[in-house]
C-alpha atoms as a PDB file:
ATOM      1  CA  UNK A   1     140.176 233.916 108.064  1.00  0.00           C
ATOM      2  CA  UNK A   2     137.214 232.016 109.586  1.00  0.00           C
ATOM      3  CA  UNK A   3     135.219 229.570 107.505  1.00  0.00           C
ATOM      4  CA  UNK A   4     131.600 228.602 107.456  1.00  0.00           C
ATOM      5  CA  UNK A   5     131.994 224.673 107.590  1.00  0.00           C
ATOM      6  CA  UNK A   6     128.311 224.102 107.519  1.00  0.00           C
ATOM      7  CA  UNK A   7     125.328 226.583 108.385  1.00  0.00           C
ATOM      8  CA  UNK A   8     123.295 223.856 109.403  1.00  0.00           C
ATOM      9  CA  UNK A   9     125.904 223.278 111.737  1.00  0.00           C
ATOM     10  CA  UNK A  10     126.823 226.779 112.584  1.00  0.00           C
ATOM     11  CA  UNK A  11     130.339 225.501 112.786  1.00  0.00           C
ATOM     12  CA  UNK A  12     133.925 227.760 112.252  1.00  0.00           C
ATOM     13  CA  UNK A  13     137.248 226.790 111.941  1.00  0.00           C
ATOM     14  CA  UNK A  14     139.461 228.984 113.024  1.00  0.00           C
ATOM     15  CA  UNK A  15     142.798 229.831 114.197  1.00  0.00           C
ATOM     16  CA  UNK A  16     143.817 232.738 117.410  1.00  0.00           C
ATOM     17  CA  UNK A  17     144.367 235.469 114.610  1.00  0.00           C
ATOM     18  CA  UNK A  18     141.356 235.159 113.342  1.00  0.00           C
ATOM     19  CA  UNK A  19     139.448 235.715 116.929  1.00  0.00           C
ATOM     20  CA  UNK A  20     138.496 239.180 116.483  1.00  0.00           C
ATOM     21  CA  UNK A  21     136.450 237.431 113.205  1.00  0.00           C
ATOM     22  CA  UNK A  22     134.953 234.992 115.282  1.00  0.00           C
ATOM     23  CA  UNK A  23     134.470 237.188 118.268  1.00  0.00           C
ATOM     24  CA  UNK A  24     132.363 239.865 115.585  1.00  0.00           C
ATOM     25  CA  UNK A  25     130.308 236.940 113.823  1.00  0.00           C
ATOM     26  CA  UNK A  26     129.515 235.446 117.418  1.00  0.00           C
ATOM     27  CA  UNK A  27     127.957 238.848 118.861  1.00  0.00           C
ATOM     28  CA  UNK A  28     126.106 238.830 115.808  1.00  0.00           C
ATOM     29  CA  UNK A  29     124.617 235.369 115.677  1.00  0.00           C
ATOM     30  CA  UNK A  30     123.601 235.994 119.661  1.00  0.00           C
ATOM     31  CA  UNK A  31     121.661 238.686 119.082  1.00  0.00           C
ATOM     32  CA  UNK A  32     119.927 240.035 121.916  1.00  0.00           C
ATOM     33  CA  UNK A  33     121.403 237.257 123.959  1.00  0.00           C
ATOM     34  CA  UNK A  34     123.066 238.216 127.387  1.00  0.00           C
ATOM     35  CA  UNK A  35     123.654 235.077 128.921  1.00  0.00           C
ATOM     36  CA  UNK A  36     126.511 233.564 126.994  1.00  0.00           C
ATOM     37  CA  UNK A  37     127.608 229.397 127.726  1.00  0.00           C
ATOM     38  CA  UNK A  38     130.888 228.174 126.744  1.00  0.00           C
ATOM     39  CA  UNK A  39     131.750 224.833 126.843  1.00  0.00           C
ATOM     40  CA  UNK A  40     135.033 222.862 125.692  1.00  0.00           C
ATOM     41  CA  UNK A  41     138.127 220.974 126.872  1.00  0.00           C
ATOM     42  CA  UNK A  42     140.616 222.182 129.331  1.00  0.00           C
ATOM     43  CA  UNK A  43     143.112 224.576 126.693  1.00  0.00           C
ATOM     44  CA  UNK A  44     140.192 224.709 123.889  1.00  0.00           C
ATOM     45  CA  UNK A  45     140.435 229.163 124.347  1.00  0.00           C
ATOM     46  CA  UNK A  46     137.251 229.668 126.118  1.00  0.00           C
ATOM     47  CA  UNK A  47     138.561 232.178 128.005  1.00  0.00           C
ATOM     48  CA  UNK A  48     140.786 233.009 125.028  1.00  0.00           C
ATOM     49  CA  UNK A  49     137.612 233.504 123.246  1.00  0.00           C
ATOM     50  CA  UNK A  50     135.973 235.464 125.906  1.00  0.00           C
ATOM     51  CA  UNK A  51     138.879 238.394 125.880  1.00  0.00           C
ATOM     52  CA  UNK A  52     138.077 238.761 122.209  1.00  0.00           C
ATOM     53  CA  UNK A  53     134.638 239.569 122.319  1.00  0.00           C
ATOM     54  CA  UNK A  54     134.681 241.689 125.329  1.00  0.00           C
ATOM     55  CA  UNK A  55     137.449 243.607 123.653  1.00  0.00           C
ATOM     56  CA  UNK A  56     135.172 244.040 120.574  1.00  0.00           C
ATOM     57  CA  UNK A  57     132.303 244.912 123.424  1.00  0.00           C
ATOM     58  CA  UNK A  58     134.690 248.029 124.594  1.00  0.00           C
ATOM     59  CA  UNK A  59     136.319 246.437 127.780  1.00  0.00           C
ATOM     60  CA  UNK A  60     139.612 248.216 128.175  1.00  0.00           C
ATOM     61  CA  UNK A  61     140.604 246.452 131.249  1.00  0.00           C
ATOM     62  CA  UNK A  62     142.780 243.241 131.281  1.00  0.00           C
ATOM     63  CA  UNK A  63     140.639 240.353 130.973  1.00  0.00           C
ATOM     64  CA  UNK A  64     141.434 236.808 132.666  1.00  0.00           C
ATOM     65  CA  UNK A  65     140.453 234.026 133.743  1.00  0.00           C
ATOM     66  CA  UNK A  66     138.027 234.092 136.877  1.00  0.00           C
ATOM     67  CA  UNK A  67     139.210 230.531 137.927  1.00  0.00           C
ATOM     68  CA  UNK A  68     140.342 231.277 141.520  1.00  0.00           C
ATOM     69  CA  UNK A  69     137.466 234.307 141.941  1.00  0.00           C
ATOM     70  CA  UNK A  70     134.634 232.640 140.158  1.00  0.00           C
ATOM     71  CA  UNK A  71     133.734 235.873 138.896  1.00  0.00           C
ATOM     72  CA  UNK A  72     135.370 238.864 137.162  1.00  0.00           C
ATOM     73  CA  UNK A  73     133.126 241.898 136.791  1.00  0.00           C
ATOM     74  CA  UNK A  74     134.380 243.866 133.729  1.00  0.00           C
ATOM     75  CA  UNK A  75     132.753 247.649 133.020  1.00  0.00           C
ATOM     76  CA  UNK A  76     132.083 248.808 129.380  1.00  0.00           C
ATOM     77  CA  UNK A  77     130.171 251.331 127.521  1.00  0.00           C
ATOM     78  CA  UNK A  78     126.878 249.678 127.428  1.00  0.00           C
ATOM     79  CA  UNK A  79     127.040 248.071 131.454  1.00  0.00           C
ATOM     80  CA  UNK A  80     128.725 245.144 132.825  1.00  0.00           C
ATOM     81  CA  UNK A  81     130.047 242.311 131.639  1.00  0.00           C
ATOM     82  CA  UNK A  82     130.576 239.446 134.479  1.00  0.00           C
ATOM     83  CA  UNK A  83     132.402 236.231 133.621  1.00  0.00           C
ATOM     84  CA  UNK A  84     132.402 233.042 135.302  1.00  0.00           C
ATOM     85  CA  UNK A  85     134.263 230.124 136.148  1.00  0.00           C
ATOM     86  CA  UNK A  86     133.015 227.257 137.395  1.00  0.00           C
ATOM     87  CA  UNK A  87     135.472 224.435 137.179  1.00  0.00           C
ATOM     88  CA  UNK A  88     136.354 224.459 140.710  1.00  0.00           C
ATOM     89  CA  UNK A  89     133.460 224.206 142.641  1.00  0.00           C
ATOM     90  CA  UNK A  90     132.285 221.079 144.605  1.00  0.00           C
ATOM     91  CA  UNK A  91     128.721 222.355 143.515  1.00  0.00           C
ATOM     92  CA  UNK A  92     126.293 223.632 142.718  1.00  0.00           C
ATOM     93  CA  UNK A  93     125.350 225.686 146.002  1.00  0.00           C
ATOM     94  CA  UNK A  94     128.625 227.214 145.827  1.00  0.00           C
ATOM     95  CA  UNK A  95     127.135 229.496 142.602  1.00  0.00           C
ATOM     96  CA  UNK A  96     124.384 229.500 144.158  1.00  0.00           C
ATOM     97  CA  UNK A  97     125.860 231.224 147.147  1.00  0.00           C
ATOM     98  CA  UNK A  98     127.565 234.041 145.407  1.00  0.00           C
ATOM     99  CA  UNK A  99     124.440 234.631 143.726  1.00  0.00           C
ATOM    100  CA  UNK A 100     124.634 233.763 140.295  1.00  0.00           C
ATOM    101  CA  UNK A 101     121.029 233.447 139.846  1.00  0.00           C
ATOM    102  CA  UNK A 102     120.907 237.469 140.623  1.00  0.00           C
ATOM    103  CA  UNK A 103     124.188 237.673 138.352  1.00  0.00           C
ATOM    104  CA  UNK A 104     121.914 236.057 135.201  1.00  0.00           C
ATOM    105  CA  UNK A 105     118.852 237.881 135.956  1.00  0.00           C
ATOM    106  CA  UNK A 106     120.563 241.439 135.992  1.00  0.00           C
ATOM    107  CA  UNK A 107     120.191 241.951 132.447  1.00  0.00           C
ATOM    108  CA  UNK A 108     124.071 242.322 132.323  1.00  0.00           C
ATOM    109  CA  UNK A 109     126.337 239.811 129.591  1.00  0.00           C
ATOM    110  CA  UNK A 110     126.973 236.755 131.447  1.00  0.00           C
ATOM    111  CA  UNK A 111     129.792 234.816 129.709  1.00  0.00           C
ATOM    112  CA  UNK A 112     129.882 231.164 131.963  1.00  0.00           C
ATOM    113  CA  UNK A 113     132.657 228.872 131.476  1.00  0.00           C
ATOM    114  CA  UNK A 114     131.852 225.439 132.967  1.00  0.00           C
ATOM    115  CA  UNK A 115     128.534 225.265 132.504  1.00  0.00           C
ATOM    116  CA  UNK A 116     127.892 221.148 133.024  1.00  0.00           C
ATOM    117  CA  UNK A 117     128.874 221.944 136.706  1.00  0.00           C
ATOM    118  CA  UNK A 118     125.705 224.416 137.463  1.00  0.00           C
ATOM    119  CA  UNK A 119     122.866 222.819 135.498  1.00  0.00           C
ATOM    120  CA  UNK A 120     119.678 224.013 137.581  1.00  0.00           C
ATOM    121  CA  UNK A 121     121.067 227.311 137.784  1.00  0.00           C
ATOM    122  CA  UNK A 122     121.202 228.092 134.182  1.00  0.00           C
ATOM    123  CA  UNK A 123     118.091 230.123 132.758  1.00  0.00           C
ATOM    124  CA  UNK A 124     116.760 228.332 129.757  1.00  0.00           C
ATOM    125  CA  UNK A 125     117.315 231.205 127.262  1.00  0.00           C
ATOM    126  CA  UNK A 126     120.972 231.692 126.405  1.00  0.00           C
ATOM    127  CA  UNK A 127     123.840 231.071 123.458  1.00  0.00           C
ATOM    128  CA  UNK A 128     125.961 228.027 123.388  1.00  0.00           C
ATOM    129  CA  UNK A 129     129.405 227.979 122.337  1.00  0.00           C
ATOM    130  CA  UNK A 130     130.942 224.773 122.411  1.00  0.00           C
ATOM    131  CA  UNK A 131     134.968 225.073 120.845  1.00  0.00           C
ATOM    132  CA  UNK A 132     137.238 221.602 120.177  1.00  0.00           C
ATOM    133  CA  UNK A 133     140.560 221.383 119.507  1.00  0.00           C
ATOM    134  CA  UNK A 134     140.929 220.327 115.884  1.00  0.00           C
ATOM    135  CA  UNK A 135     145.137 219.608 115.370  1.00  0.00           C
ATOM    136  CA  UNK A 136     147.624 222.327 117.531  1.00  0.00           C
ATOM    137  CA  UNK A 137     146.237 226.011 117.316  1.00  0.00           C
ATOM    138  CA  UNK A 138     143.136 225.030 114.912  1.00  0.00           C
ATOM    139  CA  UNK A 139     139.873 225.332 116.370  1.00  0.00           C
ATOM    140  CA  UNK A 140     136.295 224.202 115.598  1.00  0.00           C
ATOM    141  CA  UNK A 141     133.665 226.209 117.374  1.00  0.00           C
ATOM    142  CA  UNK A 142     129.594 225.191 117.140  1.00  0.00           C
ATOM    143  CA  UNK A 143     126.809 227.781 118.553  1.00  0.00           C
ATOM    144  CA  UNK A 144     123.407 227.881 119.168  1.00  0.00           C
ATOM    145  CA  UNK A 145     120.760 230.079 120.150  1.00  0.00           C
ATOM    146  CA  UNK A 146     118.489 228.192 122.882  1.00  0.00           C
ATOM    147  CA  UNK A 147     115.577 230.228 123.175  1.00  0.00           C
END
């Protein structure tokens, strides 16, 4: 089961059984929040992470990692879900030339892995996720609301 380590922190320790826990509390804490950072070490679960919640969201199709595409658009009940990966490109006009300013604007959940590499692209309201690697499959994950 998760654990509040600090709510002045916002921080959870957790482990990959208790995802679906995480996933629920994140959705929560983001609120009305569609454009979703995530930010960690290569192997901290982002992605991981990412399958969880848009499995508790009502995706039914396999979820993975966009890392070759840059983008995966996923349909569920409530619109579109599109999930980036940014950790191969040179920079920042390759995002910019499949249109990932349009992508943020739509309205539609936005979940961006990689963030660091498109900082002038990012709008200024979103929710941060940042997870770290605490020992073998424990996790720490920190959030924030950046209005």
């Amino acid at each position: 089961m998760a654990e509040v380590i600090d709510e002045f922190v916002t921080g959870l320790k957790f482990t990959e059984k208790d995802l679906d826990e995480v996933a629920h509390q994140l959705l929560e804490r983001a609120g009305d929040k569609r454009i979703w950072i995530f930010k960690g070490e290569m192997g901290a679960g982002k992605t991981t992470l990412i399958k969880s919640i848009a499995k508790l969201l009502g995706v039914t199709e396999t979820v993975q990692s966009p890392t070759f595409s840059i983008v995966n658009e996923y349909d569920f009940p409530k619109g579109k879900i599109f999930h980036f990966d940014f950790y191969r490109i040179k920079n920042e006009s390759e995002a910019f030339d499949i249109g990932a300013e349009e992508y943020f604007d739509s309205g539609n959940y936005c979940f961006i892995e990689w963030p660091e590499k498109i900082p002038s692209l990012l709008p200024s309201h979103f929710f941060e996720v940042l997870i770290t690697t605490v020992v073998n499959d424990v996790r720490m994950l920190e959030f924030n609301n950046h209005e």
